[in-house]
C-alpha atoms as a PDB file:
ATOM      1  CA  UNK A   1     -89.053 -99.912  46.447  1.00  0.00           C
ATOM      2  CA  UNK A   2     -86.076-100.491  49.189  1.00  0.00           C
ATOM      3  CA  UNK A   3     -88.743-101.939  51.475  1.00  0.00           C
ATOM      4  CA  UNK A   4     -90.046-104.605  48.376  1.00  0.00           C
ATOM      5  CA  UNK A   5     -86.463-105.227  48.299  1.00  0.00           C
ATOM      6  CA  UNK A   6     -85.924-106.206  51.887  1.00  0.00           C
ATOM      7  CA  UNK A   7     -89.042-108.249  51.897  1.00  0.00           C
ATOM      8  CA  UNK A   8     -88.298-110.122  49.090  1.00  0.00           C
ATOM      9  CA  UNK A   9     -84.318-110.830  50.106  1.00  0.00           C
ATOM     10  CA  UNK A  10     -85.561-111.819  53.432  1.00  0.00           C
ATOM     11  CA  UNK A  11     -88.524-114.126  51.977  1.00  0.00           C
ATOM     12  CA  UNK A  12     -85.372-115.574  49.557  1.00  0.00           C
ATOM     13  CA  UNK A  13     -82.986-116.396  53.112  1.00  0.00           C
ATOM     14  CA  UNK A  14     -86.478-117.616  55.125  1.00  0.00           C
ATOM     15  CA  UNK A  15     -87.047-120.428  52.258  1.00  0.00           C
ATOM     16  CA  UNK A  16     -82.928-121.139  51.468  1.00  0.00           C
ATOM     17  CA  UNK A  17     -83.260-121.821  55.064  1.00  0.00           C
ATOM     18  CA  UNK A  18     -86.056-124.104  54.985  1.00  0.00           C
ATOM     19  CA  UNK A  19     -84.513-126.115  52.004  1.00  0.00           C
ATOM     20  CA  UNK A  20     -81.098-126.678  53.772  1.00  0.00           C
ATOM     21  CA  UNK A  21     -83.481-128.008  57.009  1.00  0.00           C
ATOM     22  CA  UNK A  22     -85.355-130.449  54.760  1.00  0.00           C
ATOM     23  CA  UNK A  23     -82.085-132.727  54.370  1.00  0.00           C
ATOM     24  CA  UNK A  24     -82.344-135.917  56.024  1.00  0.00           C
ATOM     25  CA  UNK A  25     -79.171-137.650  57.306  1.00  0.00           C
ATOM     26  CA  UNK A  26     -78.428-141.572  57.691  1.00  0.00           C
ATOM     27  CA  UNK A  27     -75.792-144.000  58.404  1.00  0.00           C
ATOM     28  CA  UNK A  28     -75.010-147.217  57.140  1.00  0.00           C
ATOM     29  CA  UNK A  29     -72.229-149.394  55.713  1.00  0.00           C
ATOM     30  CA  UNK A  30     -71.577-149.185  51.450  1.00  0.00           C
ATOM     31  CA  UNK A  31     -73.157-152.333  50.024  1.00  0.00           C
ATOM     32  CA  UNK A  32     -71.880-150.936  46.499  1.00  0.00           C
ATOM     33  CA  UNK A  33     -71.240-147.816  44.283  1.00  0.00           C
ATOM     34  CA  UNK A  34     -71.693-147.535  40.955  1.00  0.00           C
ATOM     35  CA  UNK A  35     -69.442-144.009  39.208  1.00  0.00           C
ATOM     36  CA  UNK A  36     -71.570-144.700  36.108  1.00  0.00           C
ATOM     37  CA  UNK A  37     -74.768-143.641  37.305  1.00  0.00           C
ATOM     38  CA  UNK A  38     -74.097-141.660  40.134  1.00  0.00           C
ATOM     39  CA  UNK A  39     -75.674-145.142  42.636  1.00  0.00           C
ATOM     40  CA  UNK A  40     -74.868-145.772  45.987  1.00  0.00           C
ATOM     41  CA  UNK A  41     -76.480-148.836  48.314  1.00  0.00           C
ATOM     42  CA  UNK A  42     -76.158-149.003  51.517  1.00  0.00           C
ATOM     43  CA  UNK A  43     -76.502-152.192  53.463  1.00  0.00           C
ATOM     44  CA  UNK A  44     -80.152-151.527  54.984  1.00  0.00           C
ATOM     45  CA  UNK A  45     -80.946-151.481  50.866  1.00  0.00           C
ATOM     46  CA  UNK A  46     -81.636-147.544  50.922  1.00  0.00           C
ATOM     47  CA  UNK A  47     -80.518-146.487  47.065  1.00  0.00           C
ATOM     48  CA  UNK A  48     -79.146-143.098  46.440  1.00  0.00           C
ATOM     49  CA  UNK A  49     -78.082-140.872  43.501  1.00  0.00           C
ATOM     50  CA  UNK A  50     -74.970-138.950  44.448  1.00  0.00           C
ATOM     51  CA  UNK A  51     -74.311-135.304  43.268  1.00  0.00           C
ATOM     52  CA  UNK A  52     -71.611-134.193  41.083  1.00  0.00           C
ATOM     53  CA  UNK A  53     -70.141-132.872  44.245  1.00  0.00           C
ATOM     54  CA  UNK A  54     -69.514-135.808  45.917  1.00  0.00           C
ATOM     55  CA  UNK A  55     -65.920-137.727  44.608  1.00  0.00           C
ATOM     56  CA  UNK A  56     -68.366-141.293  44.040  1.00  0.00           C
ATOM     57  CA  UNK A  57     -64.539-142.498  42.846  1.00  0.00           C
ATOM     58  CA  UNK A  58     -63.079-142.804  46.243  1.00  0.00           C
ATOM     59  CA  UNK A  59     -66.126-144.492  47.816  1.00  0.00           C
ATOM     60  CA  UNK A  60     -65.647-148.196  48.512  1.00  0.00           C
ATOM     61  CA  UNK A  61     -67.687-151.319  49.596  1.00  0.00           C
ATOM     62  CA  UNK A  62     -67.622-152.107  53.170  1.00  0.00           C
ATOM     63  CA  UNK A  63     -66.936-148.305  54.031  1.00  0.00           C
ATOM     64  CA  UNK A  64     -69.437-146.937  56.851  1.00  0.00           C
ATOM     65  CA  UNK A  65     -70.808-143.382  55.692  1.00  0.00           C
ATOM     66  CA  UNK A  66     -72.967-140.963  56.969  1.00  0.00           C
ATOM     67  CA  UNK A  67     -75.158-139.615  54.241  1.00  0.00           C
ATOM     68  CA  UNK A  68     -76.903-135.883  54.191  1.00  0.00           C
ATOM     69  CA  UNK A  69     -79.856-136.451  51.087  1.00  0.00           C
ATOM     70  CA  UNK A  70     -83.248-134.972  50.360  1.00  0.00           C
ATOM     71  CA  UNK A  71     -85.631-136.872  48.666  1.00  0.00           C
ATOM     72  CA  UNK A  72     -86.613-135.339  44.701  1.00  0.00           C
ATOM     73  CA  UNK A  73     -89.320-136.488  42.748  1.00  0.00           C
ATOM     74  CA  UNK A  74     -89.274-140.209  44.617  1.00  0.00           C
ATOM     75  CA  UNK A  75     -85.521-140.247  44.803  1.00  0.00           C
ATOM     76  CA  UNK A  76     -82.730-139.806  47.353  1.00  0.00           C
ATOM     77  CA  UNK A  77     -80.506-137.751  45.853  1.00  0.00           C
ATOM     78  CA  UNK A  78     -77.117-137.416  48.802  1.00  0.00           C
ATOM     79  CA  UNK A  79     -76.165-133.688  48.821  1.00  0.00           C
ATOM     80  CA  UNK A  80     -72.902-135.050  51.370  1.00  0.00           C
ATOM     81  CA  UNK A  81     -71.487-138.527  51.808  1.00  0.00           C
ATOM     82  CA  UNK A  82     -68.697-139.196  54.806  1.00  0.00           C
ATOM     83  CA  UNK A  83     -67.099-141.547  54.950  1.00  0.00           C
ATOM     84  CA  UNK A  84     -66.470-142.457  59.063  1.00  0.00           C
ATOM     85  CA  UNK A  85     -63.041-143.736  60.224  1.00  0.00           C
END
């Protein structure tokens, strides 16, 4: 039993591993945010819906960002947005 327990917590870590690799990361300047659906556009036209994590409320047009997103069922769906100064 103890060893079906190790194999399966280390089979959990292996794949929460390989889930957190799978994000993607660009760059690019905000074209526009929408806070009523979640929408941000970059300039190079790449669309994303931002998590509840994110604060979409402080993002602003014309702000360069670096963006951390996996792509779900045909979307990009931005885990991280930061904003560069």
């Amino acid at each position: 039993m103890k060893k079906l327990v190790t194999a399966l917590t280390a089979a959990a870590f292996a794949i929460s591993i390989g889930t957190a690799l799978a994000a993607e990361q660009t760059q690019g300047k905000i074209k526009a945010v929408d806070p009523a659906t979640k929408q941000l556009l970059l300039d190079n036209g790449t669309m994303f819906t931002v998590s509840d994590s994110v604060m979409i409320k402080d993002l602003k047009p014309g702000q360069e960002v670096s963006v951390s997103y996996e792509t779900k069922n045909g979307k990009n769906m931005a885990e991280k947005v930061e904003v560069k100064q």
